[in-house]
N, C-alpha and C. Protein backbone atom coordinates (compact mmCIF):
# COMPACT_ATOMS: atom_id res chain seq x y z
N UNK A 1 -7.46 1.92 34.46
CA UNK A 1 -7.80 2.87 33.43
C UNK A 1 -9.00 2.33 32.66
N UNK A 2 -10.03 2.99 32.89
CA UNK A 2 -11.66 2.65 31.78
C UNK A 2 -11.09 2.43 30.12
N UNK A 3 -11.83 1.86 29.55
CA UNK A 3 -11.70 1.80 27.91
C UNK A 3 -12.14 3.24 27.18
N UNK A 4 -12.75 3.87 28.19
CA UNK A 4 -13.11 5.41 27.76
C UNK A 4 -11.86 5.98 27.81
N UNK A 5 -11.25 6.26 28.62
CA UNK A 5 -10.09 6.81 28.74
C UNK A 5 -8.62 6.38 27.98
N UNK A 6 -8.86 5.13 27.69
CA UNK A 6 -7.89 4.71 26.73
C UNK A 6 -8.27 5.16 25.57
N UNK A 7 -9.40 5.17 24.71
CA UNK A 7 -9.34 5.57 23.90
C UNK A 7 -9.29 6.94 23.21
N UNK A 8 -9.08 7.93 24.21
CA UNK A 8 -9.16 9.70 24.30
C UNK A 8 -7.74 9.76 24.69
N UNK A 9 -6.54 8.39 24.56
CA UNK A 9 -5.14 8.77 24.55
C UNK A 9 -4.48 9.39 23.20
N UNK A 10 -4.16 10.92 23.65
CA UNK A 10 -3.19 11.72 22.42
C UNK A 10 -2.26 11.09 21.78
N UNK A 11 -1.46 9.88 22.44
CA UNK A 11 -0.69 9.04 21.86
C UNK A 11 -0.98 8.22 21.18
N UNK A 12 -1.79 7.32 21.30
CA UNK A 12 -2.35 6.52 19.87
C UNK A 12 -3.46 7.02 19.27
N UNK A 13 -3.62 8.50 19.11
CA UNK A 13 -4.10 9.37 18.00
C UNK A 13 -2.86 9.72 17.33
N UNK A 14 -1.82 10.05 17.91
CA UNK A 14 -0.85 10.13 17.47
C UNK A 14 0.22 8.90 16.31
N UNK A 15 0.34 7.97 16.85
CA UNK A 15 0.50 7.12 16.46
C UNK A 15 0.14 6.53 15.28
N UNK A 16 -1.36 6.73 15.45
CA UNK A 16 -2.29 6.29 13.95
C UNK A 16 -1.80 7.18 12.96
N UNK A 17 -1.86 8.47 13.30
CA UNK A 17 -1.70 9.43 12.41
C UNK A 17 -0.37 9.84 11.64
N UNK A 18 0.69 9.07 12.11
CA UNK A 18 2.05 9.10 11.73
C UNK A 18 2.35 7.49 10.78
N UNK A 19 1.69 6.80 11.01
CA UNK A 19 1.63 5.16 10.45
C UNK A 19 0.72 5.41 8.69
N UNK A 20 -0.61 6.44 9.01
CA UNK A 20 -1.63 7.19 8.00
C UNK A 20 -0.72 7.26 6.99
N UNK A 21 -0.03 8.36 7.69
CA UNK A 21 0.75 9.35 7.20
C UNK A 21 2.31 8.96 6.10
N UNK A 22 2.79 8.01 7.15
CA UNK A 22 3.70 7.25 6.11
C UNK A 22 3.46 5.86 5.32
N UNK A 23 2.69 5.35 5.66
CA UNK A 23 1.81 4.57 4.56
C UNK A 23 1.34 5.17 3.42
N UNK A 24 1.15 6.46 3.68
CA UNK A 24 0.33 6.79 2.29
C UNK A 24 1.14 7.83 1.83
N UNK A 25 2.34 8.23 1.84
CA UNK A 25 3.88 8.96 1.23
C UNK A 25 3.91 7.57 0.92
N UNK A 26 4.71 6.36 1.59
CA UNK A 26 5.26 5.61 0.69
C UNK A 26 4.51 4.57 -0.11
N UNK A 27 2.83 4.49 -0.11
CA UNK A 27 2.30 4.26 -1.37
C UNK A 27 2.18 4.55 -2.64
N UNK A 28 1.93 6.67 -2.30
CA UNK A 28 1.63 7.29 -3.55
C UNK A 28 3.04 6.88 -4.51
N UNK A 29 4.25 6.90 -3.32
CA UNK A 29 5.15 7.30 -4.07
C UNK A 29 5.77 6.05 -5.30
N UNK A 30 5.23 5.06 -4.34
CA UNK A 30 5.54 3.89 -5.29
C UNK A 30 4.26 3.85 -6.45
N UNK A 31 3.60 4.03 -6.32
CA UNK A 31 2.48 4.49 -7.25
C UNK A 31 3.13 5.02 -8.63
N UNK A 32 3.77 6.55 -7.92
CA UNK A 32 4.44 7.43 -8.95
C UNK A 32 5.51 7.24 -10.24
N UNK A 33 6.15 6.48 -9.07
CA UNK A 33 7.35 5.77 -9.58
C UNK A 33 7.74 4.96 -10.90
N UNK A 34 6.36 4.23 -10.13
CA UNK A 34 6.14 3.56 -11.89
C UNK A 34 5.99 4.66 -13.35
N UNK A 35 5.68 5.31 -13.41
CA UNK A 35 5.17 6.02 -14.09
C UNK A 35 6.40 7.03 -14.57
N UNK A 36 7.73 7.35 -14.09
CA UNK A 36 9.21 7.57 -14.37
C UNK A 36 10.25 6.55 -14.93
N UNK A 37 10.69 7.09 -16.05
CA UNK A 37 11.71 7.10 -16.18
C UNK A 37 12.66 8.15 -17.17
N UNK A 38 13.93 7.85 -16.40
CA UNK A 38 14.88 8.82 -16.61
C UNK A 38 14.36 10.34 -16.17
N UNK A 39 13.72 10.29 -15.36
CA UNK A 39 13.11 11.68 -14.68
C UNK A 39 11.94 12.36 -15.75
N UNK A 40 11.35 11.32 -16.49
CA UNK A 40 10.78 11.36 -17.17
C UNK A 40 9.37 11.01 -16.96
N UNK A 41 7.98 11.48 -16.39
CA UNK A 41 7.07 10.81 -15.93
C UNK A 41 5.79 10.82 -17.40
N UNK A 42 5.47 9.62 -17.73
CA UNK A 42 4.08 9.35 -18.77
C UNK A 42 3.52 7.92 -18.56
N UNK A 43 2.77 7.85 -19.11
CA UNK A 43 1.54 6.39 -19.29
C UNK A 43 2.79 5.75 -19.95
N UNK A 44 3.62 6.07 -21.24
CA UNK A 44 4.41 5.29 -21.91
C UNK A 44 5.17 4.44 -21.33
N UNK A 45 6.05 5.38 -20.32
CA UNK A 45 7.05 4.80 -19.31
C UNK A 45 5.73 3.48 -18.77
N UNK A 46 5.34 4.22 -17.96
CA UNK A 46 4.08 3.23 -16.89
C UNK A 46 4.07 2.01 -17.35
N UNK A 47 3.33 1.93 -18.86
CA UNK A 47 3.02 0.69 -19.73
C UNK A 47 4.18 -0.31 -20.23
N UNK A 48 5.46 0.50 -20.64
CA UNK A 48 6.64 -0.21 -20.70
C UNK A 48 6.93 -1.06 -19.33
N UNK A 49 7.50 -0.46 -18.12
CA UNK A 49 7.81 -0.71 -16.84
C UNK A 49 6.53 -1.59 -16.44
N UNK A 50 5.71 -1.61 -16.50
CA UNK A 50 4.80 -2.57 -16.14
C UNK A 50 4.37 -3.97 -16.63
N UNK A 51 4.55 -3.79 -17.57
CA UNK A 51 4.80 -4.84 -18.57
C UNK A 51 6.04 -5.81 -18.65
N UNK A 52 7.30 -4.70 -18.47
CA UNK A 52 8.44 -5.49 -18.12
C UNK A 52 8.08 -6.29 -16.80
N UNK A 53 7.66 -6.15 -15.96
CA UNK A 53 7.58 -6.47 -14.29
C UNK A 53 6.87 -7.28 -14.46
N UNK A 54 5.42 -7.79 -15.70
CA UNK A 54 5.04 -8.89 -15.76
C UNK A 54 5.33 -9.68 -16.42
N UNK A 55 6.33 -9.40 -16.93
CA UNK A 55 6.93 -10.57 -18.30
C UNK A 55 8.13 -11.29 -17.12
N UNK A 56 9.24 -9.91 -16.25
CA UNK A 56 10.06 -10.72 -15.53
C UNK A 56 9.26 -11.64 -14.50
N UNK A 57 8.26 -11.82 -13.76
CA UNK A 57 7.98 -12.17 -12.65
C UNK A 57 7.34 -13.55 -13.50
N UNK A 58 6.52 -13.60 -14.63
CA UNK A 58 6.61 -14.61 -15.01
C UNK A 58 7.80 -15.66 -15.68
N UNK A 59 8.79 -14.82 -16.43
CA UNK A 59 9.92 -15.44 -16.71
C UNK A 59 10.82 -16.38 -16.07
N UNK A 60 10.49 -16.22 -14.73
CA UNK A 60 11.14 -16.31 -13.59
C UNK A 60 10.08 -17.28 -12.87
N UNK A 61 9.04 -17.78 -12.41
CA UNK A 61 7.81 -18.40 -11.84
C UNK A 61 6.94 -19.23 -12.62
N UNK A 62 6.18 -19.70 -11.73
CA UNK A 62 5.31 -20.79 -12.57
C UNK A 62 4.20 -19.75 -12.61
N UNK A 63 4.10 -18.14 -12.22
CA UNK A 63 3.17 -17.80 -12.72
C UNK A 63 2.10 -17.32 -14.43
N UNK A 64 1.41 -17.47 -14.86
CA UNK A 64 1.29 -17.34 -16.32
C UNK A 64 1.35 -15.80 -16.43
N UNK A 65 1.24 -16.15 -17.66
CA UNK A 65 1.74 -14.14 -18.14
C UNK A 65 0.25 -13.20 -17.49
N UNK A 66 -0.80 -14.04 -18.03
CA UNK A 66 -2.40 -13.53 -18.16
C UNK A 66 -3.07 -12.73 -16.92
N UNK A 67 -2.31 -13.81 -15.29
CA UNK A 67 -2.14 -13.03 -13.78
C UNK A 67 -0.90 -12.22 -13.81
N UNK A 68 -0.30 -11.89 -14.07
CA UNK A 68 1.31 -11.19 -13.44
C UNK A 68 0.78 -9.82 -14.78
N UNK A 69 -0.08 -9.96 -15.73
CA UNK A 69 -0.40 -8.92 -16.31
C UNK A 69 -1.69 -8.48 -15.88
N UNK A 70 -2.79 -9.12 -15.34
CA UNK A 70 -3.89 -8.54 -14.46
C UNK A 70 -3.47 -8.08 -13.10
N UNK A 71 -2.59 -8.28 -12.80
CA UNK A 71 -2.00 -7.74 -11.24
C UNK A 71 -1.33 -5.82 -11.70
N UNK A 72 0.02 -6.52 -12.80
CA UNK A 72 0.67 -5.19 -12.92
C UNK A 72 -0.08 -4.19 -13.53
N UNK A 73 -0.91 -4.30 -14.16
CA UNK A 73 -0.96 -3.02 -15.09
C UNK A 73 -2.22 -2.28 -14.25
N UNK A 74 -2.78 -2.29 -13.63
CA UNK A 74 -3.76 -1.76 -12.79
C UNK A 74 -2.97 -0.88 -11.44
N UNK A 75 -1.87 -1.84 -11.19
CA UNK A 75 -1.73 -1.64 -9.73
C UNK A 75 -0.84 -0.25 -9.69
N UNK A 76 -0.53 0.76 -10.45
CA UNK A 76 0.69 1.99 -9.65
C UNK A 76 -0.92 3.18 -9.91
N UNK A 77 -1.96 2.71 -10.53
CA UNK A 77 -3.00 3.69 -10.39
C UNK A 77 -3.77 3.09 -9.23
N UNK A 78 -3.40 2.23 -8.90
CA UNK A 78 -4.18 1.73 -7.15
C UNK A 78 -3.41 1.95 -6.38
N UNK A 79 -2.05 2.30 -6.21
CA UNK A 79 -1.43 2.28 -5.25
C UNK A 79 -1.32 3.85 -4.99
N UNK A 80 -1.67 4.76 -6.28
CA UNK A 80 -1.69 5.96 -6.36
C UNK A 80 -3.01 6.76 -5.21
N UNK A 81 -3.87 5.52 -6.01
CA UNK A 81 -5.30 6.18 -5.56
C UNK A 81 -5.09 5.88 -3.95
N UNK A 82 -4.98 4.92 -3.49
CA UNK A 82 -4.26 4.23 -1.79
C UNK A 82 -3.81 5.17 -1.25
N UNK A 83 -2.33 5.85 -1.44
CA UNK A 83 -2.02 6.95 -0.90
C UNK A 83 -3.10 8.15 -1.27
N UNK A 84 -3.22 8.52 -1.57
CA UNK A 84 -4.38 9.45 -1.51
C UNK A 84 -5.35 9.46 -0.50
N UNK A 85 -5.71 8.49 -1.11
CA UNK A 85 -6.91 8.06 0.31
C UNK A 85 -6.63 8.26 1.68
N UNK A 86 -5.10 7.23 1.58
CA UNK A 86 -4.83 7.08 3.05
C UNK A 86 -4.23 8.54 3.38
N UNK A 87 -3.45 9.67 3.00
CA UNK A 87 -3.32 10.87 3.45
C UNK A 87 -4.52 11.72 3.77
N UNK A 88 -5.54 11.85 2.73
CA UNK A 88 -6.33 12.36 3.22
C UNK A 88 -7.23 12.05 4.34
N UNK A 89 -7.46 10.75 4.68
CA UNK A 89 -8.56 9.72 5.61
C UNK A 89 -9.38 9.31 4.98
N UNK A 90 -9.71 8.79 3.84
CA UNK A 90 -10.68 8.28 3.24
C UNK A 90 -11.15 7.20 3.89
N UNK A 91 -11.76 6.88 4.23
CA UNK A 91 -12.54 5.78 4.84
C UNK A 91 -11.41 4.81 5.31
N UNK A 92 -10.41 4.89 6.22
CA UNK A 92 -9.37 4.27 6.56
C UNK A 92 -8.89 2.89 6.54
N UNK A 93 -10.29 2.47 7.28
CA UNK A 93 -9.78 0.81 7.62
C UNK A 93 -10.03 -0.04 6.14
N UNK A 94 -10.85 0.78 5.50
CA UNK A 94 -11.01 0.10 4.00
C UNK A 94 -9.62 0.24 3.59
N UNK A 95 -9.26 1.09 3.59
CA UNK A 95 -8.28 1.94 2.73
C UNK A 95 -6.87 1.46 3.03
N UNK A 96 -6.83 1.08 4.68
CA UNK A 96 -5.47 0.05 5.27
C UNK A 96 -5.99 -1.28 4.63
N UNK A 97 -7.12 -1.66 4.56
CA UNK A 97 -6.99 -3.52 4.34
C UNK A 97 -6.47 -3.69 3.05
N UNK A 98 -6.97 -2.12 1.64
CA UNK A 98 -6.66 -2.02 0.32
C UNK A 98 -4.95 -2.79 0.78
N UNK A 99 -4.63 -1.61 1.16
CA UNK A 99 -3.26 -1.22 0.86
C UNK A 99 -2.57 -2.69 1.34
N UNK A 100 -3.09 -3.43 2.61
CA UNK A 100 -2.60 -4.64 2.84
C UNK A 100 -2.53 -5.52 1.70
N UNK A 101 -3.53 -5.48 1.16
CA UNK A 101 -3.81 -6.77 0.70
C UNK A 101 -2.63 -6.33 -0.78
N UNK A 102 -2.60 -5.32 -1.36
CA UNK A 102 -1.55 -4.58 -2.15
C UNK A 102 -0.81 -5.48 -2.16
N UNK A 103 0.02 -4.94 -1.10
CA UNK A 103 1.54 -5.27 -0.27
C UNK A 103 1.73 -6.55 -0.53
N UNK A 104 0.77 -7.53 0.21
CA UNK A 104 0.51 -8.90 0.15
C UNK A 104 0.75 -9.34 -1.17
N UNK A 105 0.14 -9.17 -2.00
CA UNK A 105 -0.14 -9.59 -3.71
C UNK A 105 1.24 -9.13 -3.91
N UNK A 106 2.05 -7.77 -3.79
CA UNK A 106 3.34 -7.71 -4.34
C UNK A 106 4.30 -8.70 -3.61
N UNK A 107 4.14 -9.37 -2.65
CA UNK A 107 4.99 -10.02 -2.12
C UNK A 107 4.93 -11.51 -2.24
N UNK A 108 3.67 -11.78 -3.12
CA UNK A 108 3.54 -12.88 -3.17
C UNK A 108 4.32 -12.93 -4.75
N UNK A 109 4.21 -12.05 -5.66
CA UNK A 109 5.26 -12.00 -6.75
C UNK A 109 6.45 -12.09 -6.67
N UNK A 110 6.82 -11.67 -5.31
CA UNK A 110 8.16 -11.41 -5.07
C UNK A 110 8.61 -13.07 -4.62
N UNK A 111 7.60 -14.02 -4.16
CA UNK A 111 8.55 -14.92 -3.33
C UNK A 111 7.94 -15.91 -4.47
N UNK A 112 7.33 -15.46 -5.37
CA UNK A 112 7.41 -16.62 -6.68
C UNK A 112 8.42 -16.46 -7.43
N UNK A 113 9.45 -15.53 -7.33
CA UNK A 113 10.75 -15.43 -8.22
C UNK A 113 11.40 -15.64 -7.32
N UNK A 114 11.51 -16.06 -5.71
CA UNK A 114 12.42 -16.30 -4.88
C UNK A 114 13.28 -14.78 -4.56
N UNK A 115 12.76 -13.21 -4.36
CA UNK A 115 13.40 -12.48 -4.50
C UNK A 115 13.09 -12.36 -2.91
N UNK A 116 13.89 -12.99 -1.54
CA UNK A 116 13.49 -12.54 -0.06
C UNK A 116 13.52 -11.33 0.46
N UNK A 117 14.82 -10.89 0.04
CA UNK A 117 14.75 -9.42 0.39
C UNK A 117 13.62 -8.38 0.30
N UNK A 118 13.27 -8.32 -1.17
CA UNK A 118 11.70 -7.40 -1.43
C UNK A 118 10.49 -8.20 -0.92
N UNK A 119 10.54 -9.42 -0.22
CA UNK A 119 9.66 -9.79 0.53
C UNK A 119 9.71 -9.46 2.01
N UNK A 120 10.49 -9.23 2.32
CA UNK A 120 10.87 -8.60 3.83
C UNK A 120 10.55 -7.20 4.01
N UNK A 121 11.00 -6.56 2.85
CA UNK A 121 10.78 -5.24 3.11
C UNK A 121 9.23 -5.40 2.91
N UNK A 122 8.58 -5.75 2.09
CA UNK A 122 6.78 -5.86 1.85
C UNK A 122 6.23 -6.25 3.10
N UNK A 123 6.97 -7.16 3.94
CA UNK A 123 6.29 -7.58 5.14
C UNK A 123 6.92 -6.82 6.32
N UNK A 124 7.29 -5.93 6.68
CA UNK A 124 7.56 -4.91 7.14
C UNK A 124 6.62 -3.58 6.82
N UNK A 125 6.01 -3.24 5.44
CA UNK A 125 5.28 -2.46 5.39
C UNK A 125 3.47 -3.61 5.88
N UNK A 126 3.40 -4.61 5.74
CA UNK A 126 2.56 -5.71 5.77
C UNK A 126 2.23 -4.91 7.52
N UNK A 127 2.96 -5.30 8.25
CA UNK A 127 3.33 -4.82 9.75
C UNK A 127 3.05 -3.97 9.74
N UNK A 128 3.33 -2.72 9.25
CA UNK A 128 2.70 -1.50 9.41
C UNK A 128 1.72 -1.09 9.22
N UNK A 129 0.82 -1.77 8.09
CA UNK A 129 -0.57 -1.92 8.06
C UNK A 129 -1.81 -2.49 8.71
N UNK A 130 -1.00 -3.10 9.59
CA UNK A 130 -1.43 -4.42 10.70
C UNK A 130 -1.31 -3.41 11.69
N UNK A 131 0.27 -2.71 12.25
CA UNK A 131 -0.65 -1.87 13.07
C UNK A 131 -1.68 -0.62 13.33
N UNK A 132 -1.79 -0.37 12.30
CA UNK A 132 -2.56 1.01 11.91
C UNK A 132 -3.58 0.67 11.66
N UNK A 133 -4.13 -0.86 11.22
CA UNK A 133 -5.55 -1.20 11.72
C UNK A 133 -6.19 -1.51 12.91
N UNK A 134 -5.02 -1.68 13.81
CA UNK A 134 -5.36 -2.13 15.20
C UNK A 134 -5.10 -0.69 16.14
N UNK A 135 -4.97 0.55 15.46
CA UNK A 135 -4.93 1.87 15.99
C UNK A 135 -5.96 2.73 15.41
N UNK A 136 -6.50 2.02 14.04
CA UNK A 136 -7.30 2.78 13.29
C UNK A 136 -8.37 3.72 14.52
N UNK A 137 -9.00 3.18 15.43
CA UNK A 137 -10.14 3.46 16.41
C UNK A 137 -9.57 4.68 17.07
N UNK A 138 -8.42 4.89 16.94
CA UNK A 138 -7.77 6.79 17.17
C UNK A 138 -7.43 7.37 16.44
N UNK A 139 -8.37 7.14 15.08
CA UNK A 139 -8.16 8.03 13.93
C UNK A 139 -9.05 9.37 14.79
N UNK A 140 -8.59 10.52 14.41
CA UNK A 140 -9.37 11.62 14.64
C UNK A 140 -9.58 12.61 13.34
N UNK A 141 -8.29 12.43 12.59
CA UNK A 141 -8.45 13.46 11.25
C UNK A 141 -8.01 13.06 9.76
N UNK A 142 -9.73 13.17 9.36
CA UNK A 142 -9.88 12.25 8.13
C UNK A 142 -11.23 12.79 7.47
N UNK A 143 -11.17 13.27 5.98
CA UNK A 143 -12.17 13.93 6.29
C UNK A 143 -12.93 13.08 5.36
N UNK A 144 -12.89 11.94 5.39
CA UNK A 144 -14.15 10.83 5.44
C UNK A 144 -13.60 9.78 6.49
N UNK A 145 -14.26 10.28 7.46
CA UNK A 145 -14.07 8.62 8.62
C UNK A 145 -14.62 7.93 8.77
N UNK A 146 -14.69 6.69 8.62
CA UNK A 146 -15.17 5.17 8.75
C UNK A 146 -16.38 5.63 9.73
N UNK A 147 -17.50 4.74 9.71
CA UNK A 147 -18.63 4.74 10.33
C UNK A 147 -18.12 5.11 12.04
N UNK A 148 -17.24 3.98 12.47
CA UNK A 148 -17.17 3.63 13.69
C UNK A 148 -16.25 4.62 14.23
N UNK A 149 -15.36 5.54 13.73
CA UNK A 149 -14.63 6.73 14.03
C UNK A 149 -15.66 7.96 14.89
């Protein structure tokens, strides 16, 4: 089979586009999330909940307050903007390395409080970003596609 022909396979167009697709549902949504409580969505909540998450992760770690508060309080409007991107196709492979490197940074919080579990699950979505960059090249529908698309 030519490399032409591999790459005009419906299946890893397919593939990419279902990995897109749930990467960027379960970004926005963690995005969102922050931003609830009690079924209640505002900046207030956001700023409370975010704040808590950098006071626990330092409470808990040798990390200082000054990083665990430059990480949280930016990140559920990046993880927002991420899904977005990545549903629509925004420039993809940027947009998968974002979201990696995300993931990464939350998981590196996670294994400075010793929490394995939410590091497993992070490196499981880690994996999924890993393969959707190595499928990215059968993106077909995106309505900004990377140069090389």
């Amino acid at each position: 089979m030519s490399s032409e022909t591999t790459l005009k396979r419906p299946e890893f167009t397919s593939a990419f586009l279902l990995l897109r697709l749930f990467l960027g549902l379960r970004t926005l949504l963690s995005g969102l999330e922050k931003f609830e409580s009690g079924g209640v969505y505002s900046f207030a909540n956001y700023t409370k909940t975010m704040g808590k998450m950098a006071e626990g992760i330092t409470s808990a770690s040798f990390l200082p307050l000054w990083a665990t508060r430059a990480f949280a309080l930016p990140l559920g409007f990046l993880l927002i903007a991420v899904g977005v991107a990545l549903l629509l196709g925004l420039k993809p492979r940027v947009t998968l390395l974002v979201a990696g490197v995300l993931y990464t940074g939350l998981a590196f919080g996670l294994m400075a409080v010793q929490e394995g579990e939410g590091v497993a699950w992070l490196g499981v979505h880690v994996g999924m970003v890993v393969a959707a960059l190595v499928l990215v090249r059968h993106n077909r529908f995106s309505l900004w596609p990377d140069r090389h698309d």
